[in-house]
C-alpha atoms as a PDB file:
ATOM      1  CA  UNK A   1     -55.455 -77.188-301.993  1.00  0.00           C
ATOM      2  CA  UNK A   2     -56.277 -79.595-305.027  1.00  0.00           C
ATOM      3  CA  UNK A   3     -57.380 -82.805-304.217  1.00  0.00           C
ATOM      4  CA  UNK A   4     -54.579 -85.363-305.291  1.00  0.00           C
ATOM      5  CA  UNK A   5     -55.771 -87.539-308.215  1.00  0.00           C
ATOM      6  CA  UNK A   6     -53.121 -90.179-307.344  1.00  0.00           C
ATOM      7  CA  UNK A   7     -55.178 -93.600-306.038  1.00  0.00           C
ATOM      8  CA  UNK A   8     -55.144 -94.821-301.639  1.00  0.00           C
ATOM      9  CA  UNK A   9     -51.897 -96.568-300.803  1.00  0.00           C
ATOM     10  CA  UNK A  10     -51.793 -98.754-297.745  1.00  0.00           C
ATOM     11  CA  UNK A  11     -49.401 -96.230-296.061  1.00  0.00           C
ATOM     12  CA  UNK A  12     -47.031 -93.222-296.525  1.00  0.00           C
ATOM     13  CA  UNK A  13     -43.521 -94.054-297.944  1.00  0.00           C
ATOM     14  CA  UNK A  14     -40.590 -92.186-296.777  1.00  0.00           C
ATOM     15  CA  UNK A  15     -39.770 -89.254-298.222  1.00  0.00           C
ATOM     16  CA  UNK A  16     -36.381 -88.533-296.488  1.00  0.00           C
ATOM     17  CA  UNK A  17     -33.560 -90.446-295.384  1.00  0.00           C
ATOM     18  CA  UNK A  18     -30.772 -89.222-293.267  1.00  0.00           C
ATOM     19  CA  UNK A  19     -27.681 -89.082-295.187  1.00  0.00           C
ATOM     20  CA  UNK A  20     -24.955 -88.661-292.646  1.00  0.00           C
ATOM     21  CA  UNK A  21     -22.230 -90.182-294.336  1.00  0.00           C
ATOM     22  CA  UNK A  22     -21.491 -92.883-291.839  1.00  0.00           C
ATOM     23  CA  UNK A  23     -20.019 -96.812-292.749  1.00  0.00           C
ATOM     24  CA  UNK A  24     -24.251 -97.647-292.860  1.00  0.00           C
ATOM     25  CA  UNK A  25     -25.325 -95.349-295.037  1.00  0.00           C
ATOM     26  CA  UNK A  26     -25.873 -97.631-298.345  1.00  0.00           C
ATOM     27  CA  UNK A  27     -27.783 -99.931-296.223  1.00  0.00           C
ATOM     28  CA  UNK A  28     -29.985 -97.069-294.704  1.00  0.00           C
ATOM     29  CA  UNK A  29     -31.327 -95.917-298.300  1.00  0.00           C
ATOM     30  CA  UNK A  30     -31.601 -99.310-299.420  1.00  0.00           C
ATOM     31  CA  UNK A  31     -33.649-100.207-296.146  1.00  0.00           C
ATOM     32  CA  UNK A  32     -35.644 -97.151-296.784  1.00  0.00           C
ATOM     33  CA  UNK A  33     -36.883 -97.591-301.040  1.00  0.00           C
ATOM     34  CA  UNK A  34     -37.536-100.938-299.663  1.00  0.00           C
ATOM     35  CA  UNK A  35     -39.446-100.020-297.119  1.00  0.00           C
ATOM     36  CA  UNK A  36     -41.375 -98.203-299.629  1.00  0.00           C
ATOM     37  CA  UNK A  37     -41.720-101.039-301.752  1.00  0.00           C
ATOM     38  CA  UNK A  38     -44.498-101.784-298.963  1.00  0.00           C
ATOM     39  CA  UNK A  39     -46.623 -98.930-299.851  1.00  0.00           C
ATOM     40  CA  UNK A  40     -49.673-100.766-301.976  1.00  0.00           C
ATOM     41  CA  UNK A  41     -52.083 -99.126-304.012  1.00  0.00           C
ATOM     42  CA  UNK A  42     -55.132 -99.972-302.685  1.00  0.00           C
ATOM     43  CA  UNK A  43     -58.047 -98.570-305.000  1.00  0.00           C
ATOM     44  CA  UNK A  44     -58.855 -96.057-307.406  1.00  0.00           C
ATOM     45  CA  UNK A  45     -59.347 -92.450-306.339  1.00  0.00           C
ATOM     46  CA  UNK A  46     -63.005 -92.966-307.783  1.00  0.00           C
ATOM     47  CA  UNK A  47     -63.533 -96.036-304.873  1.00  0.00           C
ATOM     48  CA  UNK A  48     -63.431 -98.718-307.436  1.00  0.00           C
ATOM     49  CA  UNK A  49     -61.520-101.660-305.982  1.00  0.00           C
ATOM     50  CA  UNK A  50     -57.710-102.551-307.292  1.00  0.00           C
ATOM     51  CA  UNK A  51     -59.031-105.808-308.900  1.00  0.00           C
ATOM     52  CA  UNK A  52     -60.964-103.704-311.154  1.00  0.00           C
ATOM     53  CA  UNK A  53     -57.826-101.807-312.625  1.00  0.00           C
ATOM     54  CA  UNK A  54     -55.236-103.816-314.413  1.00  0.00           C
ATOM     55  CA  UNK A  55     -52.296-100.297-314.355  1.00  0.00           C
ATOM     56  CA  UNK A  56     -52.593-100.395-310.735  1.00  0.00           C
ATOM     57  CA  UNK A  57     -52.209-104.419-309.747  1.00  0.00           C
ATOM     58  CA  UNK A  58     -49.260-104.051-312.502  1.00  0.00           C
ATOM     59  CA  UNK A  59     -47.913-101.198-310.555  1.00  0.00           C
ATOM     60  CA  UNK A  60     -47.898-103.256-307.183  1.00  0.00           C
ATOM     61  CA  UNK A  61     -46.635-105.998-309.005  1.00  0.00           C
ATOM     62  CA  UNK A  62     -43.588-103.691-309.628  1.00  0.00           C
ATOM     63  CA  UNK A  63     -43.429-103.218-306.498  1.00  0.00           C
ATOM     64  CA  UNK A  64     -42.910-106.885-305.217  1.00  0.00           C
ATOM     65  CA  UNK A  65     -40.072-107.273-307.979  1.00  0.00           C
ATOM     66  CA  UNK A  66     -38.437-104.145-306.666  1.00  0.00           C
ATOM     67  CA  UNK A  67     -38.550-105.754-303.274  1.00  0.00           C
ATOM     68  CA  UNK A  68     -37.016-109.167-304.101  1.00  0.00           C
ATOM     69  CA  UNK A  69     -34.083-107.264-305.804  1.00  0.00           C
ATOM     70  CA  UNK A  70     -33.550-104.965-302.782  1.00  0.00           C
ATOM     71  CA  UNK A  71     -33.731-107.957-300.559  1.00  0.00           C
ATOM     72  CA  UNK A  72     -31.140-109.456-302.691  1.00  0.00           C
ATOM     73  CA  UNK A  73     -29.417-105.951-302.033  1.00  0.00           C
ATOM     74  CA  UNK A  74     -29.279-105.737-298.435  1.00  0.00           C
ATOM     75  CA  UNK A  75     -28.441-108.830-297.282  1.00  0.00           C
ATOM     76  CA  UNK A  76     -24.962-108.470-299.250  1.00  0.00           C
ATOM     77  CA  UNK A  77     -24.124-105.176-297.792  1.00  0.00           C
ATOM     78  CA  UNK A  78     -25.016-107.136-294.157  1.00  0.00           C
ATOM     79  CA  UNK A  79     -23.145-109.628-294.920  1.00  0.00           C
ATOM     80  CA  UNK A  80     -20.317-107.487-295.850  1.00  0.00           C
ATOM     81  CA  UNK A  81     -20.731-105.467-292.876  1.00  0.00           C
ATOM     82  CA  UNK A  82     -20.455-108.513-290.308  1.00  0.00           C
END
């Protein structure tokens, strides 16, 4: 197996999501990419810290702004749910 030349992240994101088409299931996938928006990059895969490369504290960075909108996302969908 080839060792993966994609850098650490803080944890694994989900990969699958269950899609049984039920009144919740727009909040489930939105819950789940932003669940994922909590998977960091954390270093390079050569050990050199994330303050050391600008592309990945960008990436992260991405991250936190695809959060905020998700946020923004959900608590619609709750609030159209209650």
């Amino acid at each position: 197996m080839e060792k993966s030349i994609l850098p650490p992240m803080t944890q694994q994101p989900i990969l699958y999501i269950d899609m049984t088409p039920t009144d919740d299931l727009a909040l489930r996938i939105l819950r789940a990419y932003r669940e994922n928006c909590d998977c960091r990059w954390s270093g390079d895969t050569d050990g050199s810290a994330i303050e050391d490369n600008p592309m990945l504290q960008m990436m992260n960075e991405h991250q936190d702004k695809r959060a905020g909108i998700l946020d923004k996302a959900i608590t619609v969908l709750e609030e159209a749910q209650e």
